[in-house]
C-alpha atoms as a PDB file:
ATOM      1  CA  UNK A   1      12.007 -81.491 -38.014  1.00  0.00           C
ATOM      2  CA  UNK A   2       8.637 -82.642 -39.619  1.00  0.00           C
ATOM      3  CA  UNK A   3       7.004 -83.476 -36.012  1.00  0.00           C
ATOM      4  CA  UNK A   4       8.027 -79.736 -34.801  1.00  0.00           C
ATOM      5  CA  UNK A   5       6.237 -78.281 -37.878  1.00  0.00           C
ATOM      6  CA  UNK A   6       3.451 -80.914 -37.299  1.00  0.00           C
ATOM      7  CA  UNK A   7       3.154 -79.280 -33.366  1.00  0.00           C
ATOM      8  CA  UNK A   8       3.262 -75.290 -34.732  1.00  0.00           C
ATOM      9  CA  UNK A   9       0.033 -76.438 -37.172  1.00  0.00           C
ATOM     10  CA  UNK A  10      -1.650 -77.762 -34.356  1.00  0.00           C
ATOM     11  CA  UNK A  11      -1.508 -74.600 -32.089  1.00  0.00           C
ATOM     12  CA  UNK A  12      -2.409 -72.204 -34.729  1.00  0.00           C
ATOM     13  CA  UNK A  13      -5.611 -73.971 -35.573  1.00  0.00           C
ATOM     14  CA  UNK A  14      -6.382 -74.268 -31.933  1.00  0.00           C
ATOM     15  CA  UNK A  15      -5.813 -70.338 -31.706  1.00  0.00           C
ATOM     16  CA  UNK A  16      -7.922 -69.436 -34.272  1.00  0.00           C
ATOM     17  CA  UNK A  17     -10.606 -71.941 -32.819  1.00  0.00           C
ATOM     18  CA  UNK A  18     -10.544 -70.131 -29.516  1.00  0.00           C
ATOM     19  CA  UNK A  19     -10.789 -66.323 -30.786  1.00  0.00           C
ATOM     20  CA  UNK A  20     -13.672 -68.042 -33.115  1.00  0.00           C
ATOM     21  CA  UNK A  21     -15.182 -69.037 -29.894  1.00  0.00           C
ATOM     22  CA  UNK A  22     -15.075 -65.584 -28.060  1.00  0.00           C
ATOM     23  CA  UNK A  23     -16.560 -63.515 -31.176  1.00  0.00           C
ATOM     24  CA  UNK A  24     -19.364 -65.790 -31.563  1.00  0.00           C
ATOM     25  CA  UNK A  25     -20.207 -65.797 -28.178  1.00  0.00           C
ATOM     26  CA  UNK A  26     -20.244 -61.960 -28.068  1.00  0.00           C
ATOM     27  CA  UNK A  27     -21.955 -61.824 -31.261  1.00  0.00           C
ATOM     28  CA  UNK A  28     -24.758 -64.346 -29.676  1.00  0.00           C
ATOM     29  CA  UNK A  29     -25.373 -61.796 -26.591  1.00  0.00           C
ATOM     30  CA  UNK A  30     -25.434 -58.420 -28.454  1.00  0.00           C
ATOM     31  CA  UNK A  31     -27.928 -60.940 -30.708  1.00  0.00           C
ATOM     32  CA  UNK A  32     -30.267 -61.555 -27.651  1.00  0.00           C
ATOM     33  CA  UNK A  33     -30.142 -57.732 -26.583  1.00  0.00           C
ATOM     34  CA  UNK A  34     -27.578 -58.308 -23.928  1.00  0.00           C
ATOM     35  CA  UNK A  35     -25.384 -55.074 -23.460  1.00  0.00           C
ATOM     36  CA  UNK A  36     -22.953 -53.895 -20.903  1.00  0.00           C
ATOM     37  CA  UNK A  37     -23.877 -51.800 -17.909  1.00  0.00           C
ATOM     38  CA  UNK A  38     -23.064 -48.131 -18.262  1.00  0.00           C
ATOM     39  CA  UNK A  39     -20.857 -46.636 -15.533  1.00  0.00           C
ATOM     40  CA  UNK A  40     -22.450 -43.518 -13.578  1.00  0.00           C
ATOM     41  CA  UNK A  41     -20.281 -40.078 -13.341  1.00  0.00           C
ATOM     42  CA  UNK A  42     -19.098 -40.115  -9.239  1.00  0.00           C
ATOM     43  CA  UNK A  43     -19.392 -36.144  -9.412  1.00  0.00           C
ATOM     44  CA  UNK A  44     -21.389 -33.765 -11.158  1.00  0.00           C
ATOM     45  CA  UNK A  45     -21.326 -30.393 -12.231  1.00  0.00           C
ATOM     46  CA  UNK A  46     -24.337 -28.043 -12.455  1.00  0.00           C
ATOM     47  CA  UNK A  47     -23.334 -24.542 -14.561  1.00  0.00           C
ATOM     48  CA  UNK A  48     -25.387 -21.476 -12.813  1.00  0.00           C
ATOM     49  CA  UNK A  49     -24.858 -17.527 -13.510  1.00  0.00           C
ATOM     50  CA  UNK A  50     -24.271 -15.646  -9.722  1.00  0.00           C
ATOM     51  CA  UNK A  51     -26.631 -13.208  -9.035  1.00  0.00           C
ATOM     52  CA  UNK A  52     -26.310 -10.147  -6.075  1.00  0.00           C
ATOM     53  CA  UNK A  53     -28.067 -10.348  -3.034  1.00  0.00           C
ATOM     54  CA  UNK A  54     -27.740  -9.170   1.021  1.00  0.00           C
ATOM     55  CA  UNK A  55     -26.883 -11.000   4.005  1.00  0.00           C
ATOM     56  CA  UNK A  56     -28.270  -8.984   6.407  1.00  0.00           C
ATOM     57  CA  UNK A  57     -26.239  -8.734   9.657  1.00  0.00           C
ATOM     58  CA  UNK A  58     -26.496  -6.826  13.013  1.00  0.00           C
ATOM     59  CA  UNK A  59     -23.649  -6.085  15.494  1.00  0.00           C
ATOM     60  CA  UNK A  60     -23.900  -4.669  18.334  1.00  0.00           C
ATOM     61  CA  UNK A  61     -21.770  -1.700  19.011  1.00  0.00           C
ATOM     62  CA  UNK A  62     -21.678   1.181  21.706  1.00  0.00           C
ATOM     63  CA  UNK A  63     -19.917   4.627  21.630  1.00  0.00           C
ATOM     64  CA  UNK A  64     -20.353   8.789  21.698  1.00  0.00           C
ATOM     65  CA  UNK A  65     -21.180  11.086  18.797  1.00  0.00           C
ATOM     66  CA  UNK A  66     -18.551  13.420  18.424  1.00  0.00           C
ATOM     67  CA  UNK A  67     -17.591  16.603  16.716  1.00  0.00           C
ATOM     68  CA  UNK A  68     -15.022  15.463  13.184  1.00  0.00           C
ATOM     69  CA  UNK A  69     -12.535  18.284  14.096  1.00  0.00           C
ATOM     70  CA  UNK A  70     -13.493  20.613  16.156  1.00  0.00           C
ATOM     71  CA  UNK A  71     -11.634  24.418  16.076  1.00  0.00           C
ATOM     72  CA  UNK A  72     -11.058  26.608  18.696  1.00  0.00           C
ATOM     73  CA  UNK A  73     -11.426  30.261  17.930  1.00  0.00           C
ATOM     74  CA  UNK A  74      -9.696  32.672  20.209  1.00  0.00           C
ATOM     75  CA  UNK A  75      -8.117  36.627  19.767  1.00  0.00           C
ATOM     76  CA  UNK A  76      -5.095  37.288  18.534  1.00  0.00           C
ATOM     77  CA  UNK A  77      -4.333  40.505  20.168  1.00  0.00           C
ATOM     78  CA  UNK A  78      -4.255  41.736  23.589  1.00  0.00           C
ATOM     79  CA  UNK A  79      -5.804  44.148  25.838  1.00  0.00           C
ATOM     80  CA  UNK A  80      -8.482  45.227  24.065  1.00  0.00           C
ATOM     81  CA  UNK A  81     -12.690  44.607  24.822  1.00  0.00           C
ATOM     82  CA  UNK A  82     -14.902  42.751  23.562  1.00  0.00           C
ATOM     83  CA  UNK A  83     -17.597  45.035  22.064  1.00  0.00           C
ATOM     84  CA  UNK A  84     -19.897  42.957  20.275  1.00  0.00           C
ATOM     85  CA  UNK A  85     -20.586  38.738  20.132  1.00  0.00           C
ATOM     86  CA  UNK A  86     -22.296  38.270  16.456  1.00  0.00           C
ATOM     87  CA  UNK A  87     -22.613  34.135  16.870  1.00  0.00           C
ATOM     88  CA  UNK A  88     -24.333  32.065  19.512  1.00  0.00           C
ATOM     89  CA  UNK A  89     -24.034  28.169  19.995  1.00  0.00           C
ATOM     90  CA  UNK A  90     -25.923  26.123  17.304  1.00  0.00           C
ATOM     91  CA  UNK A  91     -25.198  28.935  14.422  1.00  0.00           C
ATOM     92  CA  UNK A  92     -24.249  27.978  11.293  1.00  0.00           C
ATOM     93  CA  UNK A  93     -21.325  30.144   9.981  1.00  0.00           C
ATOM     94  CA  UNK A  94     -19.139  30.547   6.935  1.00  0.00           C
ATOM     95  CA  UNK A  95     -15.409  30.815   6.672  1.00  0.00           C
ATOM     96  CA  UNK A  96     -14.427  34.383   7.456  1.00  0.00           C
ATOM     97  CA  UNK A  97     -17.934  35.915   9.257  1.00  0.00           C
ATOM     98  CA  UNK A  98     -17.414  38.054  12.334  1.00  0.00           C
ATOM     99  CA  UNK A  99     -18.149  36.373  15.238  1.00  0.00           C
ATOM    100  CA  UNK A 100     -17.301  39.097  17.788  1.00  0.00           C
ATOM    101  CA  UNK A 101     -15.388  42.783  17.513  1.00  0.00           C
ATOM    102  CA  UNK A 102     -12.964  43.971  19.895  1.00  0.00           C
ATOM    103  CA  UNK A 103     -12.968  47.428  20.731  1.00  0.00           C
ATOM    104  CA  UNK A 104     -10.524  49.152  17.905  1.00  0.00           C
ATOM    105  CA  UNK A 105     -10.453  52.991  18.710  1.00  0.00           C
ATOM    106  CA  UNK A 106      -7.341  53.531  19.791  1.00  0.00           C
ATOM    107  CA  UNK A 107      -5.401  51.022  16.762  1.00  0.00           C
ATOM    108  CA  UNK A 108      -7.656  52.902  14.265  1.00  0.00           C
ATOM    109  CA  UNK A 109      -5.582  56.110  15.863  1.00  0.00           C
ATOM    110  CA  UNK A 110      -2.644  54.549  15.551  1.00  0.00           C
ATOM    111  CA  UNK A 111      -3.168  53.308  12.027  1.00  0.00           C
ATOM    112  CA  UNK A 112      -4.019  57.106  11.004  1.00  0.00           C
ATOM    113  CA  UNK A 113      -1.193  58.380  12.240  1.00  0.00           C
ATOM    114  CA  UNK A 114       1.110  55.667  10.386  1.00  0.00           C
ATOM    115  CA  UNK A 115      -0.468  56.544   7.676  1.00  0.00           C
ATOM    116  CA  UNK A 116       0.026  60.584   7.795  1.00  0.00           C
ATOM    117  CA  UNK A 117       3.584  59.064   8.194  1.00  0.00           C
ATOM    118  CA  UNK A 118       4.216  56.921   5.399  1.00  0.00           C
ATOM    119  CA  UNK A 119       2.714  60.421   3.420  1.00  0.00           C
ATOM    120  CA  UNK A 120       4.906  62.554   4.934  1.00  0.00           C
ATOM    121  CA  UNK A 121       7.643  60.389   4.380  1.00  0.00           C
ATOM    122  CA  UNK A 122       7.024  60.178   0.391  1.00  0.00           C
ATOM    123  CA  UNK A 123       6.597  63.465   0.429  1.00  0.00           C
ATOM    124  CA  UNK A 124      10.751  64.418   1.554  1.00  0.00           C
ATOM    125  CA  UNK A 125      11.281  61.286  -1.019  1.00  0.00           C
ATOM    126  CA  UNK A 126      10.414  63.298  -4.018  1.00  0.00           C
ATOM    127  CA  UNK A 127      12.032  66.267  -2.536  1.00  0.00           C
ATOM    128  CA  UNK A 128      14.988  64.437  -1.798  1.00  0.00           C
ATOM    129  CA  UNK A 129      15.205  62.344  -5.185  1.00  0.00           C
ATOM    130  CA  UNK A 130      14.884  66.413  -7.139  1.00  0.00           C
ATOM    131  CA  UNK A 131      17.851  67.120  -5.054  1.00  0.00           C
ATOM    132  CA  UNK A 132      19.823  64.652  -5.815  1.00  0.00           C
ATOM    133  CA  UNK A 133      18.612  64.673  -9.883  1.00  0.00           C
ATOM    134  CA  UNK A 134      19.739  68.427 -10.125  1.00  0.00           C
ATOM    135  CA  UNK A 135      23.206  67.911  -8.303  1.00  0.00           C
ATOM    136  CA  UNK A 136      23.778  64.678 -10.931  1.00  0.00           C
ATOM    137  CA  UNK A 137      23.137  67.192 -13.878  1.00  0.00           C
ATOM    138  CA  UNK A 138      25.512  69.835 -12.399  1.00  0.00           C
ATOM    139  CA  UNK A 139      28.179  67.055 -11.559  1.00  0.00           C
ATOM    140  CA  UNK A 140      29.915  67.359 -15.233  1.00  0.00           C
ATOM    141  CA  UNK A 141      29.786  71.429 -15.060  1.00  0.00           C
ATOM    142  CA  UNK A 142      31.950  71.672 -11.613  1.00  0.00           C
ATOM    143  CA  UNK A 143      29.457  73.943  -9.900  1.00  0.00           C
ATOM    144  CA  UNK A 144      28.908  71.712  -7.052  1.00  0.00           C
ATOM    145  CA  UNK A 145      30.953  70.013  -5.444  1.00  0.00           C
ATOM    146  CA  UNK A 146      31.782  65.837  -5.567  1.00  0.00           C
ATOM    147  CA  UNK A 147      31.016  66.403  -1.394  1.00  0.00           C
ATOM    148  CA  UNK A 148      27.734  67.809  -2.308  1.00  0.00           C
ATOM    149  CA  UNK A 149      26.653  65.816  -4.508  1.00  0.00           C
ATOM    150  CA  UNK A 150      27.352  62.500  -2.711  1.00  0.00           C
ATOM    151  CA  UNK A 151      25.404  64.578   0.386  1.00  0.00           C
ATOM    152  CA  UNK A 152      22.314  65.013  -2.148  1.00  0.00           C
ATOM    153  CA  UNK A 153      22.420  61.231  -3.215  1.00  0.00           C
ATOM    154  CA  UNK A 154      22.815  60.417   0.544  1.00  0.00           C
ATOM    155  CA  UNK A 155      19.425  62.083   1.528  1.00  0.00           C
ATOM    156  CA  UNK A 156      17.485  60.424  -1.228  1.00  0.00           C
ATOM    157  CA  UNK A 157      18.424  56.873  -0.161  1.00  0.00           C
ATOM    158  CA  UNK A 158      17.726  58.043   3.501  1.00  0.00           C
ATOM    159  CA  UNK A 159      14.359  59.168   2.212  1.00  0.00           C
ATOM    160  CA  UNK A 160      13.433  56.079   0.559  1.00  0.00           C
ATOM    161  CA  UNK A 161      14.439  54.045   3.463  1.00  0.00           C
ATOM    162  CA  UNK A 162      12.152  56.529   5.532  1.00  0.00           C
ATOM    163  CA  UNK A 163       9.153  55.686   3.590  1.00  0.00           C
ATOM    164  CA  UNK A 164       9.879  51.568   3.141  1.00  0.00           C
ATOM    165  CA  UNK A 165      10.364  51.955   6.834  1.00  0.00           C
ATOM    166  CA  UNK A 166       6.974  53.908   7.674  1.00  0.00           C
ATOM    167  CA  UNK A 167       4.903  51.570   5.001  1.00  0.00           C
ATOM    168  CA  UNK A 168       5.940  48.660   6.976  1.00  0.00           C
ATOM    169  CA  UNK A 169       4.447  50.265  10.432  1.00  0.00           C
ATOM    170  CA  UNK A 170       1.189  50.873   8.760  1.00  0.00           C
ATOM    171  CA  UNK A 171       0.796  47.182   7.152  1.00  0.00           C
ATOM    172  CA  UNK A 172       1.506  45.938  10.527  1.00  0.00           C
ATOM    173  CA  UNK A 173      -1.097  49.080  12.282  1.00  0.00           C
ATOM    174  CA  UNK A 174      -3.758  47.880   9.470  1.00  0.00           C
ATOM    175  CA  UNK A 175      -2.871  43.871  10.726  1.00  0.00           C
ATOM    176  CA  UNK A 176      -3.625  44.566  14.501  1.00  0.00           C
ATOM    177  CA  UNK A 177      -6.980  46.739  13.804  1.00  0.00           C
ATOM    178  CA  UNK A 178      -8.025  44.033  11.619  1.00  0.00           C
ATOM    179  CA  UNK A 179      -7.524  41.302  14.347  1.00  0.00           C
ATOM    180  CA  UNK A 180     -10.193  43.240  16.059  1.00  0.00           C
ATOM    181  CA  UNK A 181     -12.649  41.334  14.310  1.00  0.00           C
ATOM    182  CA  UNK A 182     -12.607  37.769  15.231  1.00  0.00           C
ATOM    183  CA  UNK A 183     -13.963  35.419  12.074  1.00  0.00           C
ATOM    184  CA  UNK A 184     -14.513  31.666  11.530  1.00  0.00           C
ATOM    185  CA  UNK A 185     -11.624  29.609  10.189  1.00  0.00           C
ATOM    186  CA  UNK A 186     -13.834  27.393   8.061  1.00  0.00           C
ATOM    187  CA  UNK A 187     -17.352  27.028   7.418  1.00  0.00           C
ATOM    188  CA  UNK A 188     -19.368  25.021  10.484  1.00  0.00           C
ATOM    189  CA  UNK A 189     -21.046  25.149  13.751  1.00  0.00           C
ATOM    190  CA  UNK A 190     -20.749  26.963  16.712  1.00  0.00           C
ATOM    191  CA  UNK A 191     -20.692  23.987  19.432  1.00  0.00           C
ATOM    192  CA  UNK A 192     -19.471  26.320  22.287  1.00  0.00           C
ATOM    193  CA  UNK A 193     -19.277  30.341  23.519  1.00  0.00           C
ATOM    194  CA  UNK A 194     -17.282  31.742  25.904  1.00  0.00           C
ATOM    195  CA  UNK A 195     -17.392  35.244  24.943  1.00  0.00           C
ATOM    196  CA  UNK A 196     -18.885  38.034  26.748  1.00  0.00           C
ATOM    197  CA  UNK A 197     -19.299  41.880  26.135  1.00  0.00           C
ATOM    198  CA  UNK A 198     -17.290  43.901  28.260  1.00  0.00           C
ATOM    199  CA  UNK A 199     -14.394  41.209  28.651  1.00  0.00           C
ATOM    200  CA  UNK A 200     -10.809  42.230  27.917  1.00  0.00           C
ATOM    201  CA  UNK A 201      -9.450  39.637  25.286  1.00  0.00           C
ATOM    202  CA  UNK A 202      -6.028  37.833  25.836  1.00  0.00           C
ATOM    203  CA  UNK A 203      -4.321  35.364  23.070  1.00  0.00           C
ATOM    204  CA  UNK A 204      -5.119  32.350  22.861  1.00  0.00           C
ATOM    205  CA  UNK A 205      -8.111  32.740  25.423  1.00  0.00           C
ATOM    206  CA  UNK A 206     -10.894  30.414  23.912  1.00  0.00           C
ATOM    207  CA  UNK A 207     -13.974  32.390  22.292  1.00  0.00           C
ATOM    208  CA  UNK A 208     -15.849  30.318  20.388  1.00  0.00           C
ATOM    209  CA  UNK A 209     -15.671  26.247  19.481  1.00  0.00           C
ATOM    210  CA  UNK A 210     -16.762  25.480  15.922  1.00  0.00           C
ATOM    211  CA  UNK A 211     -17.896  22.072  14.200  1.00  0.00           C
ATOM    212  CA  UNK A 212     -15.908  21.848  10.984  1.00  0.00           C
ATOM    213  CA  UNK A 213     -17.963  21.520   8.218  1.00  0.00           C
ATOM    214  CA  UNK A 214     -20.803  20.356  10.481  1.00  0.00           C
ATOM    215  CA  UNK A 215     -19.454  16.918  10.385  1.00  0.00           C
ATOM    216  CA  UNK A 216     -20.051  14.465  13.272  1.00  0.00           C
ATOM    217  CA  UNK A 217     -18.232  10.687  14.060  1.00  0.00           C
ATOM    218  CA  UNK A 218     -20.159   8.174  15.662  1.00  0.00           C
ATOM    219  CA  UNK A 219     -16.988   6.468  17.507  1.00  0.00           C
ATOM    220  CA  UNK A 220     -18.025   3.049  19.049  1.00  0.00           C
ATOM    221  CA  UNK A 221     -16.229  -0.209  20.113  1.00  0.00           C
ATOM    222  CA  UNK A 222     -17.038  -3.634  18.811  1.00  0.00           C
ATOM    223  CA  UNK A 223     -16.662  -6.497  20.695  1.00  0.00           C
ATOM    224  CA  UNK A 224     -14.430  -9.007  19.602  1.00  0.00           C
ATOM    225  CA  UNK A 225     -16.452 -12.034  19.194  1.00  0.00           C
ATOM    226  CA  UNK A 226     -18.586  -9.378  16.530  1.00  0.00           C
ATOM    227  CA  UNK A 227     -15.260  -8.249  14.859  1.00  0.00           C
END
């Protein structure tokens, strides 16, 4: 037991001698101005604000300038002649100028006449509505009788009818005379005229071709190897 404890002395002094050792060397070189090479970053990092700029690019493209949307003005009625062409290719028009008139004697005639109609017909209205007012007073005193009266309220709903009836011809007299005046859908140019004094108008037969809005498209294909 007292040669074991004799060993464990031994190795603990020896320990202590070496770790001794190993600070006094390092002590000796920091001494003499010795020091440890300093490892170098592998990457660095340089911090930068972005700024705008161009990168200026050309491709080569070809293709037609065309019109955006381009409207086709033609008459609405039929029969009747052109007496007057207000536009001419390369005008600039708004929505609803007259570009032409078609000759509108004879619906002007016919819108008259409606019209005397539609006056004539109020006109037996009141009558017919006093008639039937006087025979619902004298309904409660007998002096008439129920036949009568029902004849007299009869008559004013015909008359009524009559002019609802009459009013309706003249809206539709006042639509054809004013579809003698052929206008611009939308505000634009005129690309294209095919009307002529003296020609008899059909509908749908092409007028006038108008540039919406004066807006042209440059439509052109790109070659792949550009896209």
């Amino acid at each position: 037991m007292k040669t074991m404890n004799n060993k464990t002395l031994v190795l603990g002094v020896a320990a202590i001698a070496a770790a001794f050792a190993v600070w006094a060397a390092d002590d000796k070189a920091a001494t003499n101005g010795v020091t440890s090479p300093v490892v170098k970053a592998a990457l660095t990092v340089t911090a930068t604000t972005p700024q705008p700029g161009r990168w200026p690019a050309t491709i080569s493209a070809n293709g037609n300038v065309a019109a955006w949307q381009e409207a086709i003005i033609s008459a609405e009625t039929q029969g009747l002649r052109l007496t007057e062409v207000r536009a001419q290719v390369g005008d600039r028009v708004k929505r609803g100028q007259v570009l032409a008139l078609l000759s509108a004697d004879t619906l002007a005639a016919d819108a008259a006449a409606t019209r005397a109609g539609v006056a004539e017909a109020e006109a037996n209205q009141a009558e017919a509505a006093a008639n039937a007012e006087r025979a619902r007073q004298l309904q409660a005193s007998g002096a008439i009788s129920a036949q009568q009266i029902q004849q007299y309220v009869t008559a004013e709903a015909t008359a009524k009818a009559r002019v609802a009836s009459m009013q309706a011809q003249l809206n539709a007299a006042q639509v054809r005379l004013a579809q003698t005046r052929v206008t611009a859908p939308d505000d634009g140019v005129i690309s294209a005229r095919m009307a002529t004094i003296g020609a008899v108008a059909q509908p749908g037969q092409e007028l006038f071709k108008l540039i919406r809005k004066e807006r042209l498209e440059w439509r052109a294909d790109v070659a792949a190897t550009e896209l």
